[in-house]
C-alpha atoms as a PDB file:
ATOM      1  CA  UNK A   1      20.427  23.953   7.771  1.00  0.00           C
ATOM      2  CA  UNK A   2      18.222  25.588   5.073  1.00  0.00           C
ATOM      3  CA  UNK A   3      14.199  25.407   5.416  1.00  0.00           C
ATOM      4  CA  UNK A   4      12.923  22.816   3.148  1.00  0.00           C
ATOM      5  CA  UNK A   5      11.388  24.686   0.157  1.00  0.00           C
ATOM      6  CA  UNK A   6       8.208  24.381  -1.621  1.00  0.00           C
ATOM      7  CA  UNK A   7       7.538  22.682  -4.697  1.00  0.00           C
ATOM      8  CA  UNK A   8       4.495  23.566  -6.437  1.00  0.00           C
ATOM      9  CA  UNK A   9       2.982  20.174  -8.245  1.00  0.00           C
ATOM     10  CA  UNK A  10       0.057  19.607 -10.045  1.00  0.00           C
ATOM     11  CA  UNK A  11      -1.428  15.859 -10.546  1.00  0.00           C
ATOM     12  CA  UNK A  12      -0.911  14.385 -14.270  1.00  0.00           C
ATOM     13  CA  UNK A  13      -4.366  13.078 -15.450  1.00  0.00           C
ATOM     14  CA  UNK A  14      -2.925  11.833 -18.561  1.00  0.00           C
ATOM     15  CA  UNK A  15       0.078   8.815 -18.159  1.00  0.00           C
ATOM     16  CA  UNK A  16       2.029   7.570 -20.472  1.00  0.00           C
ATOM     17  CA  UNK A  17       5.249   7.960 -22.372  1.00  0.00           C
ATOM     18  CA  UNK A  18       3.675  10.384 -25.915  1.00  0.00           C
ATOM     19  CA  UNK A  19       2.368  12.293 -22.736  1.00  0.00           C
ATOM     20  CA  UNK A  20       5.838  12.561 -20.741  1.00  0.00           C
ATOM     21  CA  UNK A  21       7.340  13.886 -23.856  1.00  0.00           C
ATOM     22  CA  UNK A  22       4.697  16.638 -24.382  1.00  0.00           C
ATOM     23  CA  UNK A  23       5.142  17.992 -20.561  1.00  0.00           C
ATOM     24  CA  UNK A  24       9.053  18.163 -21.621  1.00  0.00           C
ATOM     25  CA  UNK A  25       8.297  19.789 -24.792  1.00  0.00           C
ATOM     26  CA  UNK A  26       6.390  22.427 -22.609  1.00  0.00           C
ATOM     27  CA  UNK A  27       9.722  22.796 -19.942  1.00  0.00           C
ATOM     28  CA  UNK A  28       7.720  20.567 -17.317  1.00  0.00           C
ATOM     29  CA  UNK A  29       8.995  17.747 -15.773  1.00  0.00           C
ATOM     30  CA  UNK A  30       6.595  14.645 -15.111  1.00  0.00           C
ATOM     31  CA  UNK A  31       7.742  12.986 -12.170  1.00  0.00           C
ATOM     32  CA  UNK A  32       5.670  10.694  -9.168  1.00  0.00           C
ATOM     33  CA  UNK A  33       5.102  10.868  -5.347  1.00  0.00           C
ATOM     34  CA  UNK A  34       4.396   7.358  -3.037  1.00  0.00           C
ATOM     35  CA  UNK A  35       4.708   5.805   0.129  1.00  0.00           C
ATOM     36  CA  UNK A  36       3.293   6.565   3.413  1.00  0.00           C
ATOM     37  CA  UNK A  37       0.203   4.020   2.620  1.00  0.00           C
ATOM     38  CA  UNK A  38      -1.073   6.168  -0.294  1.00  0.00           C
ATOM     39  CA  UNK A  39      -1.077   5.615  -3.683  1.00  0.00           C
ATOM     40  CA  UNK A  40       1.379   6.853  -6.000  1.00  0.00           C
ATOM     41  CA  UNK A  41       0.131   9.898  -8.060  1.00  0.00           C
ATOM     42  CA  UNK A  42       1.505  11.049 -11.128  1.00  0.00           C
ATOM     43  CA  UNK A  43       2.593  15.077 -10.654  1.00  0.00           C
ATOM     44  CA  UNK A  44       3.848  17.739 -13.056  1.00  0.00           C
ATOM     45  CA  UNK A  45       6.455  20.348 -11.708  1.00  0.00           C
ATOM     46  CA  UNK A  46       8.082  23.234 -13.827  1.00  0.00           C
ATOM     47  CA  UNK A  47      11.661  22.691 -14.585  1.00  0.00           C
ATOM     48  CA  UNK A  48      12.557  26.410 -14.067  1.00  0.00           C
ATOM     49  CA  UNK A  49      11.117  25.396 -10.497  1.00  0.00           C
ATOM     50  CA  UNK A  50      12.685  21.462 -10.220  1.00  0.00           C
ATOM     51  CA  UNK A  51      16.398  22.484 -11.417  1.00  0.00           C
ATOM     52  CA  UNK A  52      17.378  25.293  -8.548  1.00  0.00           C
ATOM     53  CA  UNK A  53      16.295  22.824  -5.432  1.00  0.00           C
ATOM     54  CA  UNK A  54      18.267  19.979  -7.169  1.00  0.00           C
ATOM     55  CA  UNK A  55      20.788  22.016  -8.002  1.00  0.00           C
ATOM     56  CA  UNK A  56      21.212  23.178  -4.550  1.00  0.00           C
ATOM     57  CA  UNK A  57      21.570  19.129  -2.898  1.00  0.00           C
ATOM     58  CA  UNK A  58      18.391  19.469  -0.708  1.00  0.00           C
ATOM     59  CA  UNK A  59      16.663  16.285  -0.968  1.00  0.00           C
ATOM     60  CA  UNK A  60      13.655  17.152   1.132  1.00  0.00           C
ATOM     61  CA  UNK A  61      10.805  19.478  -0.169  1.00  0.00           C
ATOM     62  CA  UNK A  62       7.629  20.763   1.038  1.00  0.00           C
ATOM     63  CA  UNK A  63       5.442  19.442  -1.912  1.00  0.00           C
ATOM     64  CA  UNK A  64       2.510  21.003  -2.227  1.00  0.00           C
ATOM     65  CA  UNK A  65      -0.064  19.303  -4.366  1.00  0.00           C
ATOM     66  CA  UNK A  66      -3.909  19.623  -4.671  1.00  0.00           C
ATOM     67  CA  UNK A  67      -4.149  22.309  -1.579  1.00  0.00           C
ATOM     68  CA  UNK A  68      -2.238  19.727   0.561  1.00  0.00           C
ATOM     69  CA  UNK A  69       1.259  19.950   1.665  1.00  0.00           C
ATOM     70  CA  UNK A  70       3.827  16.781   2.446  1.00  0.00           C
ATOM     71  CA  UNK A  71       7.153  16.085   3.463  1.00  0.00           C
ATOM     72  CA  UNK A  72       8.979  14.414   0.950  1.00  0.00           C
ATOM     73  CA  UNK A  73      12.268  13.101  -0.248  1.00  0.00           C
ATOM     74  CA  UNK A  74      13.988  12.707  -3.859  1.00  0.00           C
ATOM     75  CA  UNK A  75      14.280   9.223  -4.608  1.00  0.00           C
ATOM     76  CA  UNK A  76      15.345   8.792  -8.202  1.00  0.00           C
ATOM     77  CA  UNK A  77      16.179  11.586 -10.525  1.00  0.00           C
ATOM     78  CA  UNK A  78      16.414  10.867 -14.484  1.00  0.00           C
ATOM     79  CA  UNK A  79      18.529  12.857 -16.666  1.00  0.00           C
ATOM     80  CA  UNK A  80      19.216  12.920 -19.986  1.00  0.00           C
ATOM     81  CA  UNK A  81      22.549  11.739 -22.018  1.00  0.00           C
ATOM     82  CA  UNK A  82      24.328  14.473 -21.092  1.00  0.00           C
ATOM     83  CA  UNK A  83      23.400  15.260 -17.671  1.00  0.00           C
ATOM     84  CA  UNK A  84      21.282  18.940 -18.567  1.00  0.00           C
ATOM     85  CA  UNK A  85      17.828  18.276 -18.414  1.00  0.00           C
ATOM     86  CA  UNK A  86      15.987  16.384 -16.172  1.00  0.00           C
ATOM     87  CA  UNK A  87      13.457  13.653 -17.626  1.00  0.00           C
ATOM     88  CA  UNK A  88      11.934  12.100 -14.637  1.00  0.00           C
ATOM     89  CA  UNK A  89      11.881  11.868 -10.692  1.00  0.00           C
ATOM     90  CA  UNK A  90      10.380   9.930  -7.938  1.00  0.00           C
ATOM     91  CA  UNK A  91       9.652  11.205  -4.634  1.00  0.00           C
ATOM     92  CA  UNK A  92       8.510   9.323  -1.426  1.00  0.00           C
ATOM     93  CA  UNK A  93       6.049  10.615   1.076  1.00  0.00           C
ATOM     94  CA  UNK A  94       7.678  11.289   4.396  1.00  0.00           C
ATOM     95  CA  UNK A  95       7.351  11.972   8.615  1.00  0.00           C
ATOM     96  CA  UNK A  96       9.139  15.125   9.647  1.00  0.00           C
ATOM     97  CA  UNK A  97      10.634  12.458  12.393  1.00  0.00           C
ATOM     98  CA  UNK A  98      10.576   9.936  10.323  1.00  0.00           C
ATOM     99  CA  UNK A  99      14.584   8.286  10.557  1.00  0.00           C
ATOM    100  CA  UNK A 100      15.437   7.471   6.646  1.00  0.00           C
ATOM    101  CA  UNK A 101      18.743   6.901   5.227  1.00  0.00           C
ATOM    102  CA  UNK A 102      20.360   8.609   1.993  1.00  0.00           C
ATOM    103  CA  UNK A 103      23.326   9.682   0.340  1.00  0.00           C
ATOM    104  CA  UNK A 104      24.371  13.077   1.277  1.00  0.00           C
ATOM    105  CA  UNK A 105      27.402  14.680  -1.185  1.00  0.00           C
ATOM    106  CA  UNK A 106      30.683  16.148   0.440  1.00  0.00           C
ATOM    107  CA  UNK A 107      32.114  19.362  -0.791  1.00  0.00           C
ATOM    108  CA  UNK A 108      35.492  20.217  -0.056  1.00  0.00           C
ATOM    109  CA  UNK A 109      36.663  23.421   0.964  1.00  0.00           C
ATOM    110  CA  UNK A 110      39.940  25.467   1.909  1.00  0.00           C
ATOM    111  CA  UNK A 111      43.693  24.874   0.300  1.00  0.00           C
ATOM    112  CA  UNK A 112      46.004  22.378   1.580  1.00  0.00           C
ATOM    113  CA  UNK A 113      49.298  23.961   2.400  1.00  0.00           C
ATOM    114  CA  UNK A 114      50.120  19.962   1.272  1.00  0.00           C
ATOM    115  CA  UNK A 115      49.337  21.465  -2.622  1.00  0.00           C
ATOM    116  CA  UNK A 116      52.285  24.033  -1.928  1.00  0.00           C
ATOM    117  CA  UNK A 117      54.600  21.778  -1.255  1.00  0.00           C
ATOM    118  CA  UNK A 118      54.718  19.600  -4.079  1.00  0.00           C
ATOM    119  CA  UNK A 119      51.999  17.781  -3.347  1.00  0.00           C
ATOM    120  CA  UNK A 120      48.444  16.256  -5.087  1.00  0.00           C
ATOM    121  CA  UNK A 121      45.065  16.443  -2.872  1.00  0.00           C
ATOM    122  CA  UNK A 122      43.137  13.630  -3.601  1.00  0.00           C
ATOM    123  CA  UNK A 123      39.165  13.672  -3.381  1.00  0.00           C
ATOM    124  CA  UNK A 124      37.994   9.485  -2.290  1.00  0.00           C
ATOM    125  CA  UNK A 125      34.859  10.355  -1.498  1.00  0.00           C
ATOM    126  CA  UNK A 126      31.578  11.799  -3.674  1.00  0.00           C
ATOM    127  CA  UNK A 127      29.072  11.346  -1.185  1.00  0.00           C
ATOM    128  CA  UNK A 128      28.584   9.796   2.589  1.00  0.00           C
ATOM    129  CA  UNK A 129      25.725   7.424   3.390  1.00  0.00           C
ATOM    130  CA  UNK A 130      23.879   8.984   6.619  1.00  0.00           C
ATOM    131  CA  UNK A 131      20.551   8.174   8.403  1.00  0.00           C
ATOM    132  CA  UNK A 132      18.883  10.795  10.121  1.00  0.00           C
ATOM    133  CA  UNK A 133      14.959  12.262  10.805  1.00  0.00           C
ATOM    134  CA  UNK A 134      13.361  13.761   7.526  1.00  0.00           C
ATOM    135  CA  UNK A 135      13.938  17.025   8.824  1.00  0.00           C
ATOM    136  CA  UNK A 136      17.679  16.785  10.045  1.00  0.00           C
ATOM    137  CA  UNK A 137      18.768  16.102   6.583  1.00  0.00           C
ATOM    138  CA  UNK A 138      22.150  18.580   5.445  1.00  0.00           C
ATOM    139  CA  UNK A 139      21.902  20.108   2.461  1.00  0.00           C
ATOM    140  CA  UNK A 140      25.687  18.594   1.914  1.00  0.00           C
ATOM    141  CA  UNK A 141      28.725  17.444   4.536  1.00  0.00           C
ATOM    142  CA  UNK A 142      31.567  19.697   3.837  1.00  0.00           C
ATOM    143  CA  UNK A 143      35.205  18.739   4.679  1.00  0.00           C
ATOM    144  CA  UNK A 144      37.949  21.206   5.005  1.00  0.00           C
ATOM    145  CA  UNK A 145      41.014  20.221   3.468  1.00  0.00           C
ATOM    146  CA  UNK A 146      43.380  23.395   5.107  1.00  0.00           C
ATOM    147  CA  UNK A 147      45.570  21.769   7.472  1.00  0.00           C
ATOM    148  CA  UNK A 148      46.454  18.568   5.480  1.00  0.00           C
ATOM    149  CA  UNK A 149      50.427  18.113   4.830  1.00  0.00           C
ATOM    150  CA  UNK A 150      52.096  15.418   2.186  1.00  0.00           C
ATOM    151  CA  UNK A 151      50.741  12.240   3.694  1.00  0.00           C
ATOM    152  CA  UNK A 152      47.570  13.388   5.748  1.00  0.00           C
ATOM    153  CA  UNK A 153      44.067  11.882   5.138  1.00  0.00           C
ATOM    154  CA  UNK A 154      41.299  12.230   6.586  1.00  0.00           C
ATOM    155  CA  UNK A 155      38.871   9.491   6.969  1.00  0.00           C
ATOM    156  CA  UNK A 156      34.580   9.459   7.799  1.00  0.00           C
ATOM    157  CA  UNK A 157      36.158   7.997  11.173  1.00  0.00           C
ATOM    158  CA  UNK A 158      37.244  11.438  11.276  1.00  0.00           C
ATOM    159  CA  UNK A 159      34.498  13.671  10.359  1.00  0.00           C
ATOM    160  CA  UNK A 160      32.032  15.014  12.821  1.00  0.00           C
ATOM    161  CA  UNK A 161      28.211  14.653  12.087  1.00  0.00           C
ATOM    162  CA  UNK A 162      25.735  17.553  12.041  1.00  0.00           C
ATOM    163  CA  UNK A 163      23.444  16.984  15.328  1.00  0.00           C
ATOM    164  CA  UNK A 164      21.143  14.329  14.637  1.00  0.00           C
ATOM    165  CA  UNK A 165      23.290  12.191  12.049  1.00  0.00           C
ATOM    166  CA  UNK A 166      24.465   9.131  12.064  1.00  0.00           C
ATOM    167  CA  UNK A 167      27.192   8.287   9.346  1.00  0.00           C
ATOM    168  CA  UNK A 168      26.703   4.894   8.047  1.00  0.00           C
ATOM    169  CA  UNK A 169      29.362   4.720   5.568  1.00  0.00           C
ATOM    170  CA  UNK A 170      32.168   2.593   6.845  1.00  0.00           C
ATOM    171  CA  UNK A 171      34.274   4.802   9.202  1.00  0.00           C
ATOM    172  CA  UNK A 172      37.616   3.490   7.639  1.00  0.00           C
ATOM    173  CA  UNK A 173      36.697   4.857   4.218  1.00  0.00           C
ATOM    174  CA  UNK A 174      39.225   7.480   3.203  1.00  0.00           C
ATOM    175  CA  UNK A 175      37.599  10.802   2.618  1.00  0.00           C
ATOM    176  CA  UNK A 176      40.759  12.617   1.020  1.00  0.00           C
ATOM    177  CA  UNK A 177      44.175  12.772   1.164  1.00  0.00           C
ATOM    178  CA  UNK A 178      47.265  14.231   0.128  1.00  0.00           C
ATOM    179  CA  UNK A 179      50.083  12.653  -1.835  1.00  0.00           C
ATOM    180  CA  UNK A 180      53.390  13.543  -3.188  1.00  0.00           C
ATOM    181  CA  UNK A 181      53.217  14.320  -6.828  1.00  0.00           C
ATOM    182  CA  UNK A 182      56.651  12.651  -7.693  1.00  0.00           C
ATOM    183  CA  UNK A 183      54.945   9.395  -5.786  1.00  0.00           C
ATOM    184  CA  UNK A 184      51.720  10.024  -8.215  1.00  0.00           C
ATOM    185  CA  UNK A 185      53.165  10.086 -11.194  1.00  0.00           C
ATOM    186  CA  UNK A 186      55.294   6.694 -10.164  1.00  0.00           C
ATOM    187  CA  UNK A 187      51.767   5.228  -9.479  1.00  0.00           C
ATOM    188  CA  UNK A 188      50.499   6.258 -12.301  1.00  0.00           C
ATOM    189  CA  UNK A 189      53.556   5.215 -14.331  1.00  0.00           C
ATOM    190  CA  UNK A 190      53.106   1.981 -13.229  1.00  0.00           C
ATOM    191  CA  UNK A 191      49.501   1.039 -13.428  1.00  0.00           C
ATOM    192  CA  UNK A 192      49.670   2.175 -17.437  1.00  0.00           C
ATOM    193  CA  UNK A 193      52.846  -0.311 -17.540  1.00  0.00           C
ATOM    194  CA  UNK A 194      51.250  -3.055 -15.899  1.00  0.00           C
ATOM    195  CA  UNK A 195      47.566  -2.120 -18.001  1.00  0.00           C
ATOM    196  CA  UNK A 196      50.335  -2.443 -20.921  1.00  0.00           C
ATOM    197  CA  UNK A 197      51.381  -5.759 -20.171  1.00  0.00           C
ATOM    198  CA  UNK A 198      47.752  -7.170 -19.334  1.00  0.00           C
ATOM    199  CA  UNK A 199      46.619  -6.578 -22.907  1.00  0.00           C
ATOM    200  CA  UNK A 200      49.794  -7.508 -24.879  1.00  0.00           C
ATOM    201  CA  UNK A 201      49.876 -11.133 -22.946  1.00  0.00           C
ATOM    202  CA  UNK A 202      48.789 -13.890 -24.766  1.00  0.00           C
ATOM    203  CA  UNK A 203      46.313 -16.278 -23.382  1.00  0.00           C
ATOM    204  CA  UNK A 204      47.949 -19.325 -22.673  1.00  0.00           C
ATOM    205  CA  UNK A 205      45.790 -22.124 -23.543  1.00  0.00           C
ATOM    206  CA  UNK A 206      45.933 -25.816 -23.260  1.00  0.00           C
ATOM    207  CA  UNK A 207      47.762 -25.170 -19.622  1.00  0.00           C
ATOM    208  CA  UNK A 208      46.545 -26.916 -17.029  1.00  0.00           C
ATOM    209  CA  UNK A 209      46.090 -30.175 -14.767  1.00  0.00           C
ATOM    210  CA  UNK A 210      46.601 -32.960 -17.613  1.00  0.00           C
ATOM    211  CA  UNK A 211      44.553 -35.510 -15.911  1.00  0.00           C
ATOM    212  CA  UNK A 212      41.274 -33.025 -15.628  1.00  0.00           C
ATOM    213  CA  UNK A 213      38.158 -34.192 -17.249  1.00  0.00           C
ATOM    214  CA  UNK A 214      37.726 -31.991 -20.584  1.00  0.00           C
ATOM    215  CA  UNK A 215      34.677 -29.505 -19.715  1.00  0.00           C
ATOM    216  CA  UNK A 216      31.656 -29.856 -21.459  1.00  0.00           C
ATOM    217  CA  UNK A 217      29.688 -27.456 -22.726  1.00  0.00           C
ATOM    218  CA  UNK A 218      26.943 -26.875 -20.577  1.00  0.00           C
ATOM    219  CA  UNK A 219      26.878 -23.129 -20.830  1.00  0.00           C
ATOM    220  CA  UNK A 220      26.208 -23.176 -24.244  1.00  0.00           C
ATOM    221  CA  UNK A 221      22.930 -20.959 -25.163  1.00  0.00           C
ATOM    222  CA  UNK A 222      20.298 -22.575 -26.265  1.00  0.00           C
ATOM    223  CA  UNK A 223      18.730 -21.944 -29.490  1.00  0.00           C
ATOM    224  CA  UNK A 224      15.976 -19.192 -29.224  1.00  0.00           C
ATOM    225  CA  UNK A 225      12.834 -19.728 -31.114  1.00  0.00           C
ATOM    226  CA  UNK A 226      11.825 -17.080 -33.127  1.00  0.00           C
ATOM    227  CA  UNK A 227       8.299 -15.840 -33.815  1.00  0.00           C
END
């Protein structure tokens, strides 16, 4: 596991939304820090400096803000419409032993011989739920797909935690597996047929228990006043 790297903040005297969009203008990123009984404070970080540790999946960074240093974890990170730029994050003060829980991403690695013999690997799974100490957090949970056959999964029952994690995603999840492509394409056959027949069906109306009570409207909205 990777040292937790630095990031360089300086505090943002000047709030506000005209402000935010300034800092962006300028290729900095406005972002805040809380917890730990402390305020939050509104900080300023470069995006040449934000995008690499991001980038990377480490979620805990050294922050380093007025002469003073802190462990602390991403949060919330705010993108724009088309997932380039970041707008806005949050980060929250933490203990090096501190346990916390968080979403850590799986990467899949290796070729299943499965793929070679007519068959389609399958990725389930973006990201595991873990809890861990501040400082135990992987940079990423990687599962090697290199010995699955036609018909193998593998599920987070199945995976093996770095020391000092605890996977809290249910253990029956499926992770990945592989499938038969001939079987896919039946699958996928049928769920367009049955989409098919879902949105050419009428809606039957009038059908029904004849001796119900008609409903009354009592869901209606109410008329809004305006001024």
């Amino acid at each position: 596991m990777a040292a937790d790297p630095t990031l360089l903040a300086e505090s943002r005297t000047r709030p506000g939304t005209a402000e935010s969009r300034r800092l962006r203008a300028r290729g900095i990123v406005p972002g805040v820090v809380y917890g730990h009984g402390e305020g939050s404070v509104g900080i300023a970080v470069p995006a040449h400096d934000l995008r690499p540790i991001l980038a990377s999946g480490h979620q805990v960074v050294d922050l380093k803000l007025d002469g003073n240093v802190q462990k602390s974890i991403f949060k919330e990170v705010q993108y724009d419409t088309f997932g380039q730029h970041v707008l806005h994050f949050d980060l929250q003060r933490v203990s090096a032993d501190e346990k916390i829980e968080t979403d850590i991403r799986v990467v899949y690695t290796g070729v299943a011989p499965g793929s070679e013999a007519g068959g389609v690997v399958q990725h389930d799974l973006d990201s595991v739920h873990i809890r861990c100490s501040a400082v135990s957090i992987p940079d990423q949970i990687e599962v090697s797909v290199s010995e699955m056959q036609v018909g193998d999964e593998i599920r987070v029952a199945d995976l093996v935690p770095p020391e000092g994690v605890e996977f809290l995603t249910d253990p029956h999840t499926r992770v990945v597996h592989v499938i038969d492509a001939d079987e896919l394409a039946a699958r996928q056959e049928a769920a367009t047929e049955a989409a098919t027949v879902d949105a050419l069906e009428p809606e039957m109306v009038g059908e029904g228990d004849e001796d119900a009570p008609a409903a009354e409207d009592d869901d209606a909205p109410a008329d809004k006043e305006e001024g």
